[in-house]
N, C-alpha and C. Protein backbone atom coordinates (compact mmCIF):
# COMPACT_ATOMS: atom_id res chain seq x y z
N UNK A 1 5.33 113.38 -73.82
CA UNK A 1 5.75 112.51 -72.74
C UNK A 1 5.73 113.26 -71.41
N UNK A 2 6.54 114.43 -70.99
CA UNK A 2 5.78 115.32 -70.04
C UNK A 2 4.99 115.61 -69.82
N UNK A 3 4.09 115.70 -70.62
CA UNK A 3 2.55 115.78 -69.95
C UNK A 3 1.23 114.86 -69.12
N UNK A 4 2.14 113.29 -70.02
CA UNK A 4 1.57 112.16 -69.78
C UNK A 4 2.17 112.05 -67.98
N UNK A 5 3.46 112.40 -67.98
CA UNK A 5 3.96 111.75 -66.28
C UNK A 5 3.48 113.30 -65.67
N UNK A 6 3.01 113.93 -66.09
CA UNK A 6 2.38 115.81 -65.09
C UNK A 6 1.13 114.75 -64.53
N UNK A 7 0.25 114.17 -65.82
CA UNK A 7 -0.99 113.84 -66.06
C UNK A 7 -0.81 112.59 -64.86
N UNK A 8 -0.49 111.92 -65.27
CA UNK A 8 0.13 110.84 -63.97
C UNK A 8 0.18 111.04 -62.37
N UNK A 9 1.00 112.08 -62.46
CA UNK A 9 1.49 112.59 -61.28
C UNK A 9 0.33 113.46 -60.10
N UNK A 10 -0.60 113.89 -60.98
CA UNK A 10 -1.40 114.98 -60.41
C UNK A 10 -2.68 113.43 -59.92
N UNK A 11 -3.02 112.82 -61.05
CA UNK A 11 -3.78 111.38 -60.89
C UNK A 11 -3.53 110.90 -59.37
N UNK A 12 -2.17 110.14 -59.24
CA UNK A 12 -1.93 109.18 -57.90
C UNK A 12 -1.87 110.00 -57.08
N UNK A 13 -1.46 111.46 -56.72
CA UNK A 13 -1.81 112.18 -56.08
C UNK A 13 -3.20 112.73 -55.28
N UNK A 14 -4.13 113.25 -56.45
CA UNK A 14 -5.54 112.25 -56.30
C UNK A 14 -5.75 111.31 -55.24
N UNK A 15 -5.48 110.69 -55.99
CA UNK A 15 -6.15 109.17 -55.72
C UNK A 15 -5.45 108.98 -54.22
N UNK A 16 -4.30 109.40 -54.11
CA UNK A 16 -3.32 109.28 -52.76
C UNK A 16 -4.39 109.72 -51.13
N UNK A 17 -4.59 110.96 -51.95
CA UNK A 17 -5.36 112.13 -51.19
C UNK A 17 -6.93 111.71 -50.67
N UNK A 18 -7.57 111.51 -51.80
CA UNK A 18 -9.35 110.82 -51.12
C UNK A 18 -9.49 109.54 -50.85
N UNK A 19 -8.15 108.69 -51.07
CA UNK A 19 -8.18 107.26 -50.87
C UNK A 19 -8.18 106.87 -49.46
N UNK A 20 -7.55 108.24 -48.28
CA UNK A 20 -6.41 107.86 -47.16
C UNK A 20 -8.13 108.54 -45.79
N UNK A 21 -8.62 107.43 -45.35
CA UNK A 21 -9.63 108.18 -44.83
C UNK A 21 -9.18 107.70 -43.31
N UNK A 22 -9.09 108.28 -42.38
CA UNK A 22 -8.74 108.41 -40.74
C UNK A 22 -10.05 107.52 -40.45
N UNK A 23 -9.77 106.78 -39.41
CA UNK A 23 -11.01 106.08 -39.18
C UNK A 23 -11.24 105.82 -37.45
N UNK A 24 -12.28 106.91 -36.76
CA UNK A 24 -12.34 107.34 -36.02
C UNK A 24 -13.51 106.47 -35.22
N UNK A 25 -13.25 106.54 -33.72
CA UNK A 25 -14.27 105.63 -32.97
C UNK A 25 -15.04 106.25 -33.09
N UNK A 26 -16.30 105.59 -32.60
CA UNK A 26 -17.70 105.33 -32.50
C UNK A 26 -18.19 105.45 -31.02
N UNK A 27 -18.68 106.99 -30.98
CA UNK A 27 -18.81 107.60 -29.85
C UNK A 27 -20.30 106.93 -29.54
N UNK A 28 -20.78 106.18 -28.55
CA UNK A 28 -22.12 106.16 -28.37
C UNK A 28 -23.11 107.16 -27.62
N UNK A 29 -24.00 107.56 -27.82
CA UNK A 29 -24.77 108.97 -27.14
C UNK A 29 -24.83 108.57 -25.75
N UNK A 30 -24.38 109.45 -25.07
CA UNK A 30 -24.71 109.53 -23.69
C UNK A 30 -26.14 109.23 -23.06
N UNK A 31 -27.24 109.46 -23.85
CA UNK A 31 -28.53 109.73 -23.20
C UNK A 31 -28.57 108.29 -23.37
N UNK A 32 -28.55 107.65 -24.56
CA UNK A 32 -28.97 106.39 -25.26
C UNK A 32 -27.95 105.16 -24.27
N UNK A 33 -26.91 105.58 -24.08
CA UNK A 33 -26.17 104.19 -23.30
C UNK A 33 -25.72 104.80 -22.16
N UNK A 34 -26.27 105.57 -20.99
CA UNK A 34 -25.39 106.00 -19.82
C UNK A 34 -24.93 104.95 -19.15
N UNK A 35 -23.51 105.08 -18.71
CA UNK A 35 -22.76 104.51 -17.93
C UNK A 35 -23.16 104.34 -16.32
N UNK A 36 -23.24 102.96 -16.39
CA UNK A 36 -23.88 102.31 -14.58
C UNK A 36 -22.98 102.71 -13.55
N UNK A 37 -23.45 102.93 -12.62
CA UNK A 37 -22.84 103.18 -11.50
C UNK A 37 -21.91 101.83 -11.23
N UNK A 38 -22.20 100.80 -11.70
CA UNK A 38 -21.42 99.20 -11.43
C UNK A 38 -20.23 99.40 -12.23
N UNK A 39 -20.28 99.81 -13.25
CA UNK A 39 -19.20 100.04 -14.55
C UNK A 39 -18.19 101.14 -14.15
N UNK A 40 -18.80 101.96 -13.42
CA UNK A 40 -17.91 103.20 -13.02
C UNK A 40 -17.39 102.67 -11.60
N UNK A 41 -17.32 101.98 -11.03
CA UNK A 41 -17.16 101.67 -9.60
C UNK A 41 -16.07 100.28 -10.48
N UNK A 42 -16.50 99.44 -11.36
CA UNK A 42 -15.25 98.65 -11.48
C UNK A 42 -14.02 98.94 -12.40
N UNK A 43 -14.06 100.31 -13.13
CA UNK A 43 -13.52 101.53 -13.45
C UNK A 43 -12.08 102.06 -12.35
N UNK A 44 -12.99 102.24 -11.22
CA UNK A 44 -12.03 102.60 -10.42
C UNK A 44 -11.72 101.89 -9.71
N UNK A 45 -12.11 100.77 -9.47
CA UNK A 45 -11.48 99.29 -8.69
C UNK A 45 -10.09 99.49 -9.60
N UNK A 46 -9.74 99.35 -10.57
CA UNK A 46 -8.76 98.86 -11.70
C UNK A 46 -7.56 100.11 -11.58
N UNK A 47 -8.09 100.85 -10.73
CA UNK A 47 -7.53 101.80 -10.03
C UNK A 47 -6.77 103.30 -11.24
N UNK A 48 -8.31 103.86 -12.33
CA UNK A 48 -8.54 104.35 -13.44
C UNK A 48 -9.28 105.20 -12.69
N UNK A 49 -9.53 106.19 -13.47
CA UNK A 49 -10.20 107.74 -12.78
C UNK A 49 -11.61 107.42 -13.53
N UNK A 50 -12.70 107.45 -12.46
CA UNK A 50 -13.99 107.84 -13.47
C UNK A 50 -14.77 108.50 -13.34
N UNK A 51 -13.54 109.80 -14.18
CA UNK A 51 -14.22 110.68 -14.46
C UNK A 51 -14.38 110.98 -15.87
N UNK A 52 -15.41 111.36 -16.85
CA UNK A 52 -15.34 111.56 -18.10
C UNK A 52 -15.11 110.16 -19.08
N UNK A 53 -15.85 109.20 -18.56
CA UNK A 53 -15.75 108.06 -18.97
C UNK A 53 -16.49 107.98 -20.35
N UNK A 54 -16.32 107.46 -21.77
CA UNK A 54 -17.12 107.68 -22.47
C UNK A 54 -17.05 105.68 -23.27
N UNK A 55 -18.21 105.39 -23.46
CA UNK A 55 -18.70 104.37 -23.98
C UNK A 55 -18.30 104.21 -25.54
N UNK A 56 -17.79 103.52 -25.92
CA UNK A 56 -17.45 103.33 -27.97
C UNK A 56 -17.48 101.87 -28.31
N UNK A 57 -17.98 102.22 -29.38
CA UNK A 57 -17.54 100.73 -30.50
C UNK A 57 -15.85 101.34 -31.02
N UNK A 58 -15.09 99.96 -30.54
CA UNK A 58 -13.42 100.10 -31.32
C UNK A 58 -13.69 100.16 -32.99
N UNK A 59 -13.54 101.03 -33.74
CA UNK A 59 -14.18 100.29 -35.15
C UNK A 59 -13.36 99.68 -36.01
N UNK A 60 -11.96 98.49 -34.88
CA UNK A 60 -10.99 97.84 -35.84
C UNK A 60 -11.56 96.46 -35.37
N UNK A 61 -12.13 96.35 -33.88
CA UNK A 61 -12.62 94.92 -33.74
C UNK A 61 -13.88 95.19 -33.24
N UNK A 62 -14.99 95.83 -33.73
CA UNK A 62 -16.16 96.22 -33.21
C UNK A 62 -16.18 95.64 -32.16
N UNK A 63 -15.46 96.19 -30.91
CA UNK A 63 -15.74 95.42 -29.56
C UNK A 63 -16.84 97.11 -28.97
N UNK A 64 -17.46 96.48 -27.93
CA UNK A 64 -17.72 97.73 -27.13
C UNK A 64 -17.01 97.61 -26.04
N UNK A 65 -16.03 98.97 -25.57
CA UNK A 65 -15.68 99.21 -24.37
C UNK A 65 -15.69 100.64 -24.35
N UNK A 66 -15.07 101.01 -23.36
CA UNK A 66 -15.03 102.49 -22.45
C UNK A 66 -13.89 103.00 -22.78
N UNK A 67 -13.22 104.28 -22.92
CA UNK A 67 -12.12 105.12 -22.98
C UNK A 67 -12.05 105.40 -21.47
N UNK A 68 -11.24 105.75 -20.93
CA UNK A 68 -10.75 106.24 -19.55
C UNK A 68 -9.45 107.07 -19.69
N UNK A 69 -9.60 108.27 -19.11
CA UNK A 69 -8.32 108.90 -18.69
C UNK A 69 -8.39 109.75 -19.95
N UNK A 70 -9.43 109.57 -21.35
CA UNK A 70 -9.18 110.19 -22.52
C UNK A 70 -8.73 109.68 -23.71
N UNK A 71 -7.67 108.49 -22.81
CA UNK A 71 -7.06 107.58 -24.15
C UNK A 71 -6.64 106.36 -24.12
N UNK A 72 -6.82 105.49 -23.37
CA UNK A 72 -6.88 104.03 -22.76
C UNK A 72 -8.41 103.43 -23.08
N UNK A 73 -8.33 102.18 -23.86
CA UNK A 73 -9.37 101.39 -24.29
C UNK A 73 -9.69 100.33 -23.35
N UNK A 74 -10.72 100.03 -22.58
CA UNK A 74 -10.81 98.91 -21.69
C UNK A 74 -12.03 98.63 -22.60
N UNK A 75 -12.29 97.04 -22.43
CA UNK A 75 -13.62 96.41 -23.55
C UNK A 75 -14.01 95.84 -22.22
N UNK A 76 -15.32 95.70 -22.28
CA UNK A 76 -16.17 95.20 -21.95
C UNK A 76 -15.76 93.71 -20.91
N UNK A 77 -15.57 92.91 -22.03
CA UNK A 77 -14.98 91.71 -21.31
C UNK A 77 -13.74 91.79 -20.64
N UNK A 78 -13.08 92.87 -21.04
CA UNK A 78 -11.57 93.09 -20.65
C UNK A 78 -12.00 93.39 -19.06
N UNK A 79 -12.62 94.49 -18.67
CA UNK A 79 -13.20 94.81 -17.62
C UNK A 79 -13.90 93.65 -16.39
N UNK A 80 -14.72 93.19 -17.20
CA UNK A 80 -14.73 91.81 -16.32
C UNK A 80 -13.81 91.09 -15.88
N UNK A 81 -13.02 91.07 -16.80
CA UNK A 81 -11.59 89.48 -16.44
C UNK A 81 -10.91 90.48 -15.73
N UNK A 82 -10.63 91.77 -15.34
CA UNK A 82 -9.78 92.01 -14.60
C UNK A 82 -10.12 91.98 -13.20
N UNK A 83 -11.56 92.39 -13.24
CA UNK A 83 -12.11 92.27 -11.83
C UNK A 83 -12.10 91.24 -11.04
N UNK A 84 -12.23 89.91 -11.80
CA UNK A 84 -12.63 88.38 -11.15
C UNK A 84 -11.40 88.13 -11.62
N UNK A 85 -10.07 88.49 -11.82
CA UNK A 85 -8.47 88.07 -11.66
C UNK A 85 -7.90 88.78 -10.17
N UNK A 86 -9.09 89.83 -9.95
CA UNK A 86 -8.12 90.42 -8.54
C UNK A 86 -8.72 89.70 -7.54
């Protein structure tokens, strides 16, 4: 019977361990999607630094938007509606 709940124990542990995978954005290549001078200019309209702006797919609602500041998500459409709300 101890060996069966060791045997157990070491199992869901396992399974705990390669089951639990971090799920990280979706950097797009710089060369392949550079950022417009229009995008970076309504960037800083929104009154956001653009500097080090980097382009991603979110990969919880495959939206595409921009990171800013390093860690702030603006999408695409988000960016628009804020511009034509000011």
């Amino acid at each position: 019977m101890k060996n069966f709940l060791v045997l157990s124990l070491v199992i869901f542990t396992m399974m705990y361990l390669f089951s639990c995978k971090q799920e990280t954005e979706e950097v797009l290549a710089e060369d392949n999607n550079p950022i417009s001078a229009e995008v970076l200019s309504k960037i800083k309209a929104l009154g956001f630094s653009d500097y080090d702006v980097k382009k991603i797919i979110d990969p919880l609602t495959n939206q595409t938007g921009y990171i800013v500041e390093g860690d702030m998500f603006i999408g695409e459409d988000q960016l628009d509606a804020e511009i034509n709300a000011q």
